[in-house]
Structures are given as C-alpha cells and as structure tokens.
Protein backbone atom coordinates (compact mmCIF):
# COMPACT_ATOMS: atom_id res chain seq x y z
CA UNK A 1 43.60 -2.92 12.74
CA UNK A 2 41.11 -6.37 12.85
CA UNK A 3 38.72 -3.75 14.76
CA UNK A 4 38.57 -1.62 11.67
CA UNK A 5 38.19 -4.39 9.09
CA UNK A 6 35.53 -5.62 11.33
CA UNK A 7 33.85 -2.56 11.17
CA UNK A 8 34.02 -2.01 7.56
CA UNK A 9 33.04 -5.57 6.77
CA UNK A 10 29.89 -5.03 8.60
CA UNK A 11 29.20 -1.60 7.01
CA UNK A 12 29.95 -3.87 3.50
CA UNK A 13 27.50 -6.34 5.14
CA UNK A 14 24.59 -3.74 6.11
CA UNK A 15 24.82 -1.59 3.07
CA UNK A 16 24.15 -5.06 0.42
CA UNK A 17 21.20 -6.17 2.48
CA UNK A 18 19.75 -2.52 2.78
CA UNK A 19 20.13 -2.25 -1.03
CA UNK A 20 18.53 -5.93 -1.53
CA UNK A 21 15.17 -4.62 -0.65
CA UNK A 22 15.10 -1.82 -3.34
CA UNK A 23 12.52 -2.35 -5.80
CA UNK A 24 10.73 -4.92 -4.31
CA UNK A 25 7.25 -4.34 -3.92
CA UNK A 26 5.92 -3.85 -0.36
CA UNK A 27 2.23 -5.89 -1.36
CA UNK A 28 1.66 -8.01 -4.35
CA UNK A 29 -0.54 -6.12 -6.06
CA UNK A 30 1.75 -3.05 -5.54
CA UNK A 31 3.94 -2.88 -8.28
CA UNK A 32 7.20 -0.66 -7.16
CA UNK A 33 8.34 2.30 -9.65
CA UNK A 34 11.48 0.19 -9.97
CA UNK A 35 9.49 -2.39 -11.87
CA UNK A 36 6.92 -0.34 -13.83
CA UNK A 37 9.92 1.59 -14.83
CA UNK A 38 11.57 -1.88 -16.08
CA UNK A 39 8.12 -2.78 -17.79
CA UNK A 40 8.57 0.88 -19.55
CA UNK A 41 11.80 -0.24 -20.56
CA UNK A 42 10.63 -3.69 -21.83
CA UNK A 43 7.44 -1.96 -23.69
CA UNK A 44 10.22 0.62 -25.51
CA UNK A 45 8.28 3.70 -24.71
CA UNK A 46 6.58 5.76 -21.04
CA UNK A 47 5.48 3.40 -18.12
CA UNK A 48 1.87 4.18 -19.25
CA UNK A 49 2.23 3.04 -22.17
CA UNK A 50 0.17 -0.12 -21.94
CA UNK A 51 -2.99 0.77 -20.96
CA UNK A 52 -5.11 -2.37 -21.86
CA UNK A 53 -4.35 -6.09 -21.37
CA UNK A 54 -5.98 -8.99 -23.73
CA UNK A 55 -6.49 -12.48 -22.79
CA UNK A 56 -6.17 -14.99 -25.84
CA UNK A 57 -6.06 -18.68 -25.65
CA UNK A 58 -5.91 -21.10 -28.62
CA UNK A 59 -9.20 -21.84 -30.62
CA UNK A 60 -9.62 -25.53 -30.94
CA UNK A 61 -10.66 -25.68 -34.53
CA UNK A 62 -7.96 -23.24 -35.39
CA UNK A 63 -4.97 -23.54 -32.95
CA UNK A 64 -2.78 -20.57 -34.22
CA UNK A 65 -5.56 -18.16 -33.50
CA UNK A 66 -5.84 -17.03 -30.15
CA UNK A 67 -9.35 -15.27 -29.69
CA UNK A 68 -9.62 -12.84 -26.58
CA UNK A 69 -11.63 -14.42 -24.06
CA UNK A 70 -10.85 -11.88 -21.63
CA UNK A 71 -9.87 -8.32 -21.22
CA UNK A 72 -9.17 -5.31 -18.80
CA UNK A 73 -8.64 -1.60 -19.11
CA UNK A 74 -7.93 -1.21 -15.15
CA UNK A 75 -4.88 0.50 -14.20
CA UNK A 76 -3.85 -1.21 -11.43
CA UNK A 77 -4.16 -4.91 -13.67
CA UNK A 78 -2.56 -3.54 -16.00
CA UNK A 79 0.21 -1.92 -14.11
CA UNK A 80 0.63 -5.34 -12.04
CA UNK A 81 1.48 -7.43 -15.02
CA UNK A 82 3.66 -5.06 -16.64
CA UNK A 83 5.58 -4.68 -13.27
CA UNK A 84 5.94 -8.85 -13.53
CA UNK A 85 7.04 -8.81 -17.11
CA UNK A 86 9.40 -6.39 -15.94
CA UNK A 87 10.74 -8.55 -13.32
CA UNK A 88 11.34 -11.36 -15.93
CA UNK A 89 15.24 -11.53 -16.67
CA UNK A 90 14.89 -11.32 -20.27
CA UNK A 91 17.20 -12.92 -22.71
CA UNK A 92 18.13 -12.06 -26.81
CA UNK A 93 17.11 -14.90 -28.08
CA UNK A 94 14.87 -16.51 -31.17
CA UNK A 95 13.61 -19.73 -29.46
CA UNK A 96 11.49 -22.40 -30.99
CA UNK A 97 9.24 -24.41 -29.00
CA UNK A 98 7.81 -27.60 -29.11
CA UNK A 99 4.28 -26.84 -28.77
CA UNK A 100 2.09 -23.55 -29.35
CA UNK A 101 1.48 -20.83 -26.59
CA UNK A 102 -1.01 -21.74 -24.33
CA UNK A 103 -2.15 -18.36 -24.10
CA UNK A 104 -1.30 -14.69 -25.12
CA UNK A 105 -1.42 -11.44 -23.64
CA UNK A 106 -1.33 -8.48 -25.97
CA UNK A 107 -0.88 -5.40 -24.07
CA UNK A 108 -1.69 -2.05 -25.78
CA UNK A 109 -1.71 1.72 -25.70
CA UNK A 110 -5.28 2.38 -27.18
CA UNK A 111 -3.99 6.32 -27.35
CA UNK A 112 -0.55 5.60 -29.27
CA UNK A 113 -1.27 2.41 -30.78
CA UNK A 114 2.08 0.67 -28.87
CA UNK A 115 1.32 -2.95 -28.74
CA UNK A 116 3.35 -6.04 -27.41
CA UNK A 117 2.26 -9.36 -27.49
CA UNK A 118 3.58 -11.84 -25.03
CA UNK A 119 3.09 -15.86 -25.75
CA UNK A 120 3.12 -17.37 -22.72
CA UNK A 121 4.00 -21.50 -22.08
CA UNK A 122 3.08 -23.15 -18.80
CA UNK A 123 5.89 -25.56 -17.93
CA UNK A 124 4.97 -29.26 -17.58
CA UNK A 125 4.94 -29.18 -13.79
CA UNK A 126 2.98 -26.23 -13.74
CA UNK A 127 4.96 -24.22 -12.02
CA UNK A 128 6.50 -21.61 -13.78
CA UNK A 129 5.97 -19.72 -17.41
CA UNK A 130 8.27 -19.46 -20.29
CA UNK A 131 7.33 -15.80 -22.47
CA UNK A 132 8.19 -14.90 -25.70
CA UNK A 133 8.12 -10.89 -26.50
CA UNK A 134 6.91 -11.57 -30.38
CA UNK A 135 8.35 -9.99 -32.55
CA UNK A 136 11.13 -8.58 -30.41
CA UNK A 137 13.74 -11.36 -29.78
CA UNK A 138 13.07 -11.53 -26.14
CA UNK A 139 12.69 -15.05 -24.06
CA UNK A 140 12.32 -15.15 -20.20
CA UNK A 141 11.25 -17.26 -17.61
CA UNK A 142 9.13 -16.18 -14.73
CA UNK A 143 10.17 -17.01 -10.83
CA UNK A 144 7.69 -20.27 -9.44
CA UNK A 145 6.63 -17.42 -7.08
CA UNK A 146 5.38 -15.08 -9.43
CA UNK A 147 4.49 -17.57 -11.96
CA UNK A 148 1.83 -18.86 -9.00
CA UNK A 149 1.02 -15.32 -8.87
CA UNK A 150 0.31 -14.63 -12.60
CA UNK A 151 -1.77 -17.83 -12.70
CA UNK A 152 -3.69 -16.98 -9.56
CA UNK A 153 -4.31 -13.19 -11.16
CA UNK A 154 -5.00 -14.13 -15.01
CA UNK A 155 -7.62 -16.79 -13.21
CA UNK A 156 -9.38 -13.84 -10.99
CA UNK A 157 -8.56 -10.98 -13.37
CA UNK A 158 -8.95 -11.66 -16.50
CA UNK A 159 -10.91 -15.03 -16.86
C-alpha cells in the first residue's frame, strides 16, 4: 500500500514539473506559441495582428503628447514584445496614477488598422514596469526579470 502511494506521489510530482516548463521560451528572444498566442488574446484578434511597434516618450513642452522617437516593423521585435505583454498577468481594472507614462508603445496592424496602446511606468527602484492597456481596462505588472529585459530591448531596439 505506502509502495503505491509512493509511486503515485512521484508520478503527481514528475507530471507538475514536466508541465511547469510549457510555454516558456527556450531563448529570450524566442517567444513560445504559448505566449504569442496569449499576446493574440490580449490584442483581441490573430497573433499577427500587430505588425508594427511605436516608441513614444513625453514631449517636455507638452507632457501629454508622446511623440514617436522610435519605431520597428521587424517581426521578430515585434513578436518578442507581444509575447512579454502576453506574459503580463493582467488585471480589470481602471487605475489612476500619480504621475504620467514615461513612455508608450502603440502596437499596430498597418493591414487591419488594430491598434493598442500600452502606457508604460517604470517603478521608483527601477526595476519593474506597471502597463496600462488604454482604453481597455487592463493593468499589469511585468516580472523584475522581464522588466530588465524590456528595458535592455526598448534601449537596443527601438531607441
């Protein structure tokens, strides 16, 4: 009897950490279907739907404006932050902040004309972003991991 709920507590045991690793991307910059799918989700329509990313931060003179500074139309940029913002455990929500955006990313389907503009906040230790989905109720924050990521790719990619 013990020997068999041994057994089956270690067949429990295997089969949760073999289904841990589903989804997770094997490299960085390798977004899994799991998560593009998720990103599909999060965009409301096909996972290549967003097919350009924009780069705004806030204009001095005019602080509500973001103008783009940067921008990318390559698949594989694209594909990586949508597979992040699909990662983000997103909450309904309205939330207010204290202090404006410090930058936005408007991703869009140039074809369709899908678009989805995400306000991101650094957090004051620098560490991790808070997002806002305008427009669609949504709050999340990112993991410190691939918060350092983002930061490291929006600084290489798109600056």
């Amino acid at each position: 009897m013990m020997k068999i709920k041994g057994a089956c507590m270690l067949m429990l045991l295997g089969a949760s950490l073999i289904g841990c690793g589903d989804g997770v991307p094997a490299h960085p910059d390798s977004p899994s279907q799991d998560a593009i799918a998720a990103a599909a989700n999060l965009a409301g329509t096909n996972a290549s739907a967003i097919n350009k990313l924009e780069l705004g931060k806030p204009d001095r003179e005019h602080p509500s404006r973001y103008p783009v500074v940067a921008d990318t139309t390559d698949a594989g940029k694209v594909q990586r932050f949508m597979a992040w913002m699909g990662a983000v455990a997103w909450e309904n929500a309205e939330v207010s902040m204290s202090r404006p955006p410090d930058m936005k990313i408007v991703g869009t389907n140039m074809d369709a004309g899908v678009r989805e503009t995400f306000a991101l906040w650094l957090s004051p230790d620098g560490r991790t972003y808070e997002i806002v989905v305008e427009g669609r109720g949504l709050y999340g924050r990112m993991s410190k991991r691939d918060s350092g990521s983002l930061r490291e790719w929006i600084e290489s990619s798109l600056s």
